[in-house]
N, C-alpha and C. Protein backbone atom coordinates (compact mmCIF):
# COMPACT_ATOMS: atom_id res chain seq x y z
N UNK A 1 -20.04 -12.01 7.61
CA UNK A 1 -19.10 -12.71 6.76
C UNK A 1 -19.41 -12.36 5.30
N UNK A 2 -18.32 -12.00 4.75
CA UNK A 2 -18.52 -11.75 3.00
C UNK A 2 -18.04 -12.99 2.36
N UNK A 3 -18.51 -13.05 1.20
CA UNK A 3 -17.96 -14.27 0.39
C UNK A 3 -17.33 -13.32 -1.05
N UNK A 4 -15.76 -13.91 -0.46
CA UNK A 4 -15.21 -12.85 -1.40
C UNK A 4 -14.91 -13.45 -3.36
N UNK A 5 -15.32 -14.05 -2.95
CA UNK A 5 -15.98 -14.89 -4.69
C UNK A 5 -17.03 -14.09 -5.59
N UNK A 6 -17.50 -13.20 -4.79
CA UNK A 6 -18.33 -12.47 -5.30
C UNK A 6 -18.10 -10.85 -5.51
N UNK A 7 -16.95 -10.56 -4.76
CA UNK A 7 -16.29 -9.29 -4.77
C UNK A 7 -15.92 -8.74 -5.91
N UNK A 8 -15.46 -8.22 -6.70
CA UNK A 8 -15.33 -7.42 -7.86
C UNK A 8 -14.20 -7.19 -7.87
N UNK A 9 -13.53 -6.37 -6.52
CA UNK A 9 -12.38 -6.47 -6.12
C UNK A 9 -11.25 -7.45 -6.12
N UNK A 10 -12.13 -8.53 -5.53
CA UNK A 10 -10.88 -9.90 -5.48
C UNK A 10 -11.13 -10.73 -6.94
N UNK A 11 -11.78 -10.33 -7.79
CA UNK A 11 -12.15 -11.02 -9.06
C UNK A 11 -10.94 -10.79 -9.94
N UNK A 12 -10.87 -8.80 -9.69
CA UNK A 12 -10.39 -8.38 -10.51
C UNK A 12 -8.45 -8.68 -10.03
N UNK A 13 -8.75 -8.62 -8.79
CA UNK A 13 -7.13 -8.65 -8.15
C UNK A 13 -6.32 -10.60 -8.61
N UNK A 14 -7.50 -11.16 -8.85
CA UNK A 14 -7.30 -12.51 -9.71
C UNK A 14 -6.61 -12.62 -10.60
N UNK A 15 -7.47 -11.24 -12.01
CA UNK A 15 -6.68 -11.31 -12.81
C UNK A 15 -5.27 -10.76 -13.00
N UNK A 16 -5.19 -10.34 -12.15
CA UNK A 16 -3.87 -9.19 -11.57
C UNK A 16 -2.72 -10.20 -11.19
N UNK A 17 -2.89 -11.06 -10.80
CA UNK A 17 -2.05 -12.27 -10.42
C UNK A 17 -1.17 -12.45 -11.88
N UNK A 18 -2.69 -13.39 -12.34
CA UNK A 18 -2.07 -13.64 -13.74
C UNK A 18 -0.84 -12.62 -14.48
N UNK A 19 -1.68 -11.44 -15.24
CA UNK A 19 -0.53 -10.63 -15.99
C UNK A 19 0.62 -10.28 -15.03
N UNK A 20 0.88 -10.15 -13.89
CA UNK A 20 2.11 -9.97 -12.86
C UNK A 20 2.74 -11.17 -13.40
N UNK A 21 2.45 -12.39 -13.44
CA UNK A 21 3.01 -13.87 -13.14
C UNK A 21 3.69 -13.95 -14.82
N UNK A 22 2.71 -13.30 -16.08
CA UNK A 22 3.30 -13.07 -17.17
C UNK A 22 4.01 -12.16 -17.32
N UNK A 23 4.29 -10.96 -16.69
CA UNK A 23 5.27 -10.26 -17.32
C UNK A 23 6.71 -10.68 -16.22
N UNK A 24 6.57 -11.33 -14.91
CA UNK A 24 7.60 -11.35 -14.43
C UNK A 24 8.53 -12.86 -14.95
N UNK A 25 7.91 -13.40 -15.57
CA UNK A 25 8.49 -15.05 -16.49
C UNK A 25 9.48 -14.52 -17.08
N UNK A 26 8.92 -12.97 -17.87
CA UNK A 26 10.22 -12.19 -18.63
C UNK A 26 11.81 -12.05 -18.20
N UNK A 27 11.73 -11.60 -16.84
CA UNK A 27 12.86 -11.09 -16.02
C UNK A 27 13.90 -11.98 -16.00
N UNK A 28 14.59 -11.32 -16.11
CA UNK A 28 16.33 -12.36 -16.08
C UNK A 28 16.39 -13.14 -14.70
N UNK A 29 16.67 -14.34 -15.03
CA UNK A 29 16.37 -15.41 -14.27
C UNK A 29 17.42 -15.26 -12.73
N UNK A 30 18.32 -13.94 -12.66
CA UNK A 30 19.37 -14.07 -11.62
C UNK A 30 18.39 -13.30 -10.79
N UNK A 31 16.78 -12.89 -11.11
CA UNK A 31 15.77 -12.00 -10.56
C UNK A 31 15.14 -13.11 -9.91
N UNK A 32 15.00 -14.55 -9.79
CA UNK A 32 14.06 -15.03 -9.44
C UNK A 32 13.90 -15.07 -7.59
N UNK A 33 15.15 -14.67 -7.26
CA UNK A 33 14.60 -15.23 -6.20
C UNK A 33 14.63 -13.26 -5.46
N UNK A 34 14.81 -12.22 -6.02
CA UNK A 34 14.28 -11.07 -5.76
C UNK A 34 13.23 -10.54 -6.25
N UNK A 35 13.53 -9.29 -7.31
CA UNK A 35 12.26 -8.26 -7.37
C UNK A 35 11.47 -9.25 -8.17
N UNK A 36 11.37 -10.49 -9.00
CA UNK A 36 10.63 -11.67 -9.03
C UNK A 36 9.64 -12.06 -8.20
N UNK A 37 10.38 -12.35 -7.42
CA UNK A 37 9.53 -13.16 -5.92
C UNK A 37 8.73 -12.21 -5.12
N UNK A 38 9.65 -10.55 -5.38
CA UNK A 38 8.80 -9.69 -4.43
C UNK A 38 7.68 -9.44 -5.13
N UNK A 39 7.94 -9.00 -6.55
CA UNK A 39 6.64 -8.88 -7.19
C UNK A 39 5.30 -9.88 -7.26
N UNK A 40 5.74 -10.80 -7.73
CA UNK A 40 4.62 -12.36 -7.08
C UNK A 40 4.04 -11.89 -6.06
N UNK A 41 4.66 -12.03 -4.74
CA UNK A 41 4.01 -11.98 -3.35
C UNK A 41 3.22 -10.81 -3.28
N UNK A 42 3.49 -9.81 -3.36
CA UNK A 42 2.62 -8.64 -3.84
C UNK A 42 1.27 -9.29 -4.28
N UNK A 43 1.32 -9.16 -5.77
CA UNK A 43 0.09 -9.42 -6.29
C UNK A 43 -0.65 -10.41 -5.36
N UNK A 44 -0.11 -11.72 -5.08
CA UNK A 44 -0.64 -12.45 -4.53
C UNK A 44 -1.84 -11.95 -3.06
N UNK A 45 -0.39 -11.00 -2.62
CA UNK A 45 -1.21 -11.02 -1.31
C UNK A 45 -2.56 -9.95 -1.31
N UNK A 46 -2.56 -9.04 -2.15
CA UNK A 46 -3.75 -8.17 -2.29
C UNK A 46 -5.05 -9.01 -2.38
N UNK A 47 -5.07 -10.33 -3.13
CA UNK A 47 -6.71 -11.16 -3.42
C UNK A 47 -6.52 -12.18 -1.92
N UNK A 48 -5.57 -12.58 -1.42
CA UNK A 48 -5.46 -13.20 -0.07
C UNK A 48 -5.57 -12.55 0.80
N UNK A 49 -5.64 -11.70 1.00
CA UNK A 49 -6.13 -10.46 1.89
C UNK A 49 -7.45 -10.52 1.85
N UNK A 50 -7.91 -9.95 1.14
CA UNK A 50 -9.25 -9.63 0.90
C UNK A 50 -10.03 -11.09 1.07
N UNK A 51 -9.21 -12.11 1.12
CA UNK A 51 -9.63 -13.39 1.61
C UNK A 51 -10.11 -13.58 2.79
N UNK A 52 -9.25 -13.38 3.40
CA UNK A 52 -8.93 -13.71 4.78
C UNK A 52 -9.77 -12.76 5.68
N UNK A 53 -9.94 -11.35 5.17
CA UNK A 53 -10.18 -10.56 6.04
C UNK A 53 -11.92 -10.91 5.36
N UNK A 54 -12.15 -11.94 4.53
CA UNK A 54 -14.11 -11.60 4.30
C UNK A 54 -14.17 -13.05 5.75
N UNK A 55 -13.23 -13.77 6.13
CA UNK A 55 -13.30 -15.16 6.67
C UNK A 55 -13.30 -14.48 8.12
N UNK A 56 -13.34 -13.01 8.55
CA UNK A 56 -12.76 -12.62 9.78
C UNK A 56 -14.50 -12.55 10.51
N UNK A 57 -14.90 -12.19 11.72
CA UNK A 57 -15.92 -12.05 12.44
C UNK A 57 -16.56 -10.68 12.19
N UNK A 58 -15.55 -9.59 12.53
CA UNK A 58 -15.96 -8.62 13.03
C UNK A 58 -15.54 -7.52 11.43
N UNK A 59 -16.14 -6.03 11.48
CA UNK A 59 -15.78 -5.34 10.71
C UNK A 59 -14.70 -4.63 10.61
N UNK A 60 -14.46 -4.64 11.82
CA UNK A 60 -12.61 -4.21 11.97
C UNK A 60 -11.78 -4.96 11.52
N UNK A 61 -11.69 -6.30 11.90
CA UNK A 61 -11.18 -7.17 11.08
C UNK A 61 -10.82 -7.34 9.78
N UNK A 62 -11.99 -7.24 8.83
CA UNK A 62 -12.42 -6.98 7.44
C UNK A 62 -11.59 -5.86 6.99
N UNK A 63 -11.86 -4.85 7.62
CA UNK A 63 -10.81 -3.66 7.16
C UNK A 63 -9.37 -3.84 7.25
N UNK A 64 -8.80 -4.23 8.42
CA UNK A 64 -7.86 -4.38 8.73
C UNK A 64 -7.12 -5.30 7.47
N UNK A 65 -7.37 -6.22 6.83
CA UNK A 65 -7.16 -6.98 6.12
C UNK A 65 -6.99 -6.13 4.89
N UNK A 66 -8.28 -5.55 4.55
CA UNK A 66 -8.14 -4.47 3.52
C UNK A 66 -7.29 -3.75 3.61
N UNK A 67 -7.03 -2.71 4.80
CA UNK A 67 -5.54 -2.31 4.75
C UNK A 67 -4.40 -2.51 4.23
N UNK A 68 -4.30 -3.86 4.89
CA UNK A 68 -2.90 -4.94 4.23
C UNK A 68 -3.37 -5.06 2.64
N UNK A 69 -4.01 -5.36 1.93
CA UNK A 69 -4.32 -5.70 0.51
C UNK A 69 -3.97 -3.77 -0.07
N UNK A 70 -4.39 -3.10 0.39
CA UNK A 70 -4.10 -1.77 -0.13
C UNK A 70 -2.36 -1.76 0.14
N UNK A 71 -2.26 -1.92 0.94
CA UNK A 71 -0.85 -1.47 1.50
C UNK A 71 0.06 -2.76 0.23
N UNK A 72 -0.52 -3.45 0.38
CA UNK A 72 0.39 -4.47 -1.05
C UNK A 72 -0.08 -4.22 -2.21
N UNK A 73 -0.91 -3.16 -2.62
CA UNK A 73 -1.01 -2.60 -3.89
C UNK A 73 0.06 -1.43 -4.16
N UNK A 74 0.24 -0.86 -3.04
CA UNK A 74 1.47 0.23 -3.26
C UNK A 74 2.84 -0.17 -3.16
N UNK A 75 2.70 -1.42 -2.05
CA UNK A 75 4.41 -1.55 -2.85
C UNK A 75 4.81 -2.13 -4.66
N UNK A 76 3.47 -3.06 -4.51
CA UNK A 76 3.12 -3.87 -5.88
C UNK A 76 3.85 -2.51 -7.05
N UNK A 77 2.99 -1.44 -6.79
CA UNK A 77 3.21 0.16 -7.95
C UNK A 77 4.60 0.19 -7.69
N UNK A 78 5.15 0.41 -6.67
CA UNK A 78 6.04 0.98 -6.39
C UNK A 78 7.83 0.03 -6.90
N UNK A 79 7.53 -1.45 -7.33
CA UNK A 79 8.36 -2.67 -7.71
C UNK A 79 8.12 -2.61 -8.89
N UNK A 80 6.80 -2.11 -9.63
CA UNK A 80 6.83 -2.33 -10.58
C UNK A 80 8.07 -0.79 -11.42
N UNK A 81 7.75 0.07 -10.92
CA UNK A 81 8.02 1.43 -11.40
C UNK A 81 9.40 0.67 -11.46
N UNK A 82 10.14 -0.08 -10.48
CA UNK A 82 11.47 0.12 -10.38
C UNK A 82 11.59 -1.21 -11.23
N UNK A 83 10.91 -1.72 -11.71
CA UNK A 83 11.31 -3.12 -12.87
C UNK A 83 11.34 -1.96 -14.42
N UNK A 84 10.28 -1.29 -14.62
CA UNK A 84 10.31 -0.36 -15.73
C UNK A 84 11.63 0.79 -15.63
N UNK A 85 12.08 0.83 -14.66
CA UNK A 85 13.27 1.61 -14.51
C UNK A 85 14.54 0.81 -14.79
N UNK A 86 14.55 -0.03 -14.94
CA UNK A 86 15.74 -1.09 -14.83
C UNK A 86 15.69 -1.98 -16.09
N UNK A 87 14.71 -1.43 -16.80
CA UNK A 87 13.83 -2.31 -18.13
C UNK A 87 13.62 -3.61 -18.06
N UNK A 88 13.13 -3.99 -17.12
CA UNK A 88 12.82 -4.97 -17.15
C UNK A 88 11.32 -5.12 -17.84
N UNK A 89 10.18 -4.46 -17.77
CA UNK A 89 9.05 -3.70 -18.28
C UNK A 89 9.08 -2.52 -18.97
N UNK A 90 8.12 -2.65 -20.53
CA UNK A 90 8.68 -1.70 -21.06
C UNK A 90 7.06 -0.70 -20.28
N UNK A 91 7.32 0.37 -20.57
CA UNK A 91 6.22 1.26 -19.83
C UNK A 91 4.67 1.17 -20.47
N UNK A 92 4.70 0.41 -21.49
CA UNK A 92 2.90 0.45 -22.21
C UNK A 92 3.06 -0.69 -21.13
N UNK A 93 3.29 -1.61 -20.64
CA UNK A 93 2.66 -2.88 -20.17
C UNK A 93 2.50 -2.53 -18.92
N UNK A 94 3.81 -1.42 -17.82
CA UNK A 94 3.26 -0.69 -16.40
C UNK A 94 2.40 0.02 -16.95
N UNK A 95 1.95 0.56 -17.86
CA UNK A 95 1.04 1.25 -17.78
C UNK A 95 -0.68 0.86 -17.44
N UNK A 96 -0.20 0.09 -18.13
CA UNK A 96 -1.62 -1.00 -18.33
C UNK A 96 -2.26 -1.75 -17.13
N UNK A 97 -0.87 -2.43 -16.71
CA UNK A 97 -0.59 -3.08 -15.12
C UNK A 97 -1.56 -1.97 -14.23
N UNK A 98 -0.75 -0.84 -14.36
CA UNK A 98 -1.13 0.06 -13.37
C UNK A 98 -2.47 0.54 -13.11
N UNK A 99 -3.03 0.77 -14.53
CA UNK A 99 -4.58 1.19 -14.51
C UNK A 99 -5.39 -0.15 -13.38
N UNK A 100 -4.64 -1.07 -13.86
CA UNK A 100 -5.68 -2.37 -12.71
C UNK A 100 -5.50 -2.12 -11.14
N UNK A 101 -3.79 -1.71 -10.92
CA UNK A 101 -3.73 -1.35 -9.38
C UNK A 101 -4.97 -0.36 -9.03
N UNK A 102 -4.99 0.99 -10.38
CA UNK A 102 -5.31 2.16 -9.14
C UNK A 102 -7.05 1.62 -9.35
N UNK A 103 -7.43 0.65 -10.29
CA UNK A 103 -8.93 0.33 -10.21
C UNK A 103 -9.00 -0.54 -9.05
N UNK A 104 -7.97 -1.47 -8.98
CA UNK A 104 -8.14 -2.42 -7.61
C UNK A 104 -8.13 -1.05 -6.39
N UNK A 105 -6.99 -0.44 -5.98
CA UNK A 105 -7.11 0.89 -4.65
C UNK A 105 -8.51 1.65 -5.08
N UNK A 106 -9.03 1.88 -5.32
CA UNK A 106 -10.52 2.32 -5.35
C UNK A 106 -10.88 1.48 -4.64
N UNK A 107 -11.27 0.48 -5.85
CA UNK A 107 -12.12 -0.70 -5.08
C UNK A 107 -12.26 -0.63 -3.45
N UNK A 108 -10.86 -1.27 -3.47
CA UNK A 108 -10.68 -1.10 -1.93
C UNK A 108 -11.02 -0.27 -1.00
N UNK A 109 -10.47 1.15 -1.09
CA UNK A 109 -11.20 2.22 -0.16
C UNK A 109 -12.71 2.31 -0.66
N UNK A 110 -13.17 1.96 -1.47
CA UNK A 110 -15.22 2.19 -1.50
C UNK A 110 -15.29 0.98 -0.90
N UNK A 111 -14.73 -0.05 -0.30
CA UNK A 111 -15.07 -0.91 0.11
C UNK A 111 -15.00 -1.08 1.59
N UNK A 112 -13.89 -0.47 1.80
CA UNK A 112 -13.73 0.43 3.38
C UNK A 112 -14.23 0.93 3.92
N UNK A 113 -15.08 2.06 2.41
CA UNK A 113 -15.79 3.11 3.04
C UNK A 113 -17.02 2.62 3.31
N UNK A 114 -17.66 2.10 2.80
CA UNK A 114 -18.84 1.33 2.94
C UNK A 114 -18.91 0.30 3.72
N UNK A 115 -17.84 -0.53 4.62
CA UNK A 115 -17.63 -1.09 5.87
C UNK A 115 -18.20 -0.34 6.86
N UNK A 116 -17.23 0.91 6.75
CA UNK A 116 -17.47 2.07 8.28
C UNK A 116 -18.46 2.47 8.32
N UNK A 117 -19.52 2.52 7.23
CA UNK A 117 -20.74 2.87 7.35
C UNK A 117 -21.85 1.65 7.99
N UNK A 118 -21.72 0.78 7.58
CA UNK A 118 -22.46 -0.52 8.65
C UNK A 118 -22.12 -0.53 9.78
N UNK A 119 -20.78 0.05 10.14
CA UNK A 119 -20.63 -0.51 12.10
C UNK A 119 -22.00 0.10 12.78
């Protein structure tokens, strides 16, 4: 069992919440219940992931979870690109955003990788 309070990863995917939660307040309010909400859940689910999967038994588990937290970092990139396409974001702030995704996807795969090495 990991205690993901101590992760670096889910520390940093914390603050990732936050600035998501501030730049999407911006968005025209007929957004709230779309690329709004999708973006939220995103962020969200990358540090709940990494939750869930330190609360799991086994190391497959753990990964598996990680998976999902990676896999919601790329759509996360991929909503954001299309909010900066639509201006909703001007591109210094995806930019910025973004440096935290691809530091969080590291994270993640050295954290993977260093799973598969304990089994």
């Amino acid at each position: 069992m990991h205690f993901f309070k101590d992760l670096e990863v889910w520390k940093i995917s914390m603050d990732l919440i936050v600035n998501i939660y501030d730049v999407t307040n911006t968005f025209p309010a007929k957004e709230q219940f779309g690329l709004t909400s999708q973006i939220n859940r995103c962020a969200v689910s990358i540090s709940a992931n990494i939750a869930e999967g330190c609360g799991r038994s086994t190391v497959n588990d753990f990964n598996h979870f990680l998976d999902i937290s990676l896999g919601s970092s790329f759509e996360l990139e991929t909503l954001l690109i299309a909010a900066q396409r639509i201006k909703y974001i001007k591109e210094e702030k995806t930019t910025t955003i973004m440096q935290s995704i691809h530091s969080i996807q590291k994270m993640l795969y050295a954290l993977r990788k260093s799973n598969n090495l304990r089994k």
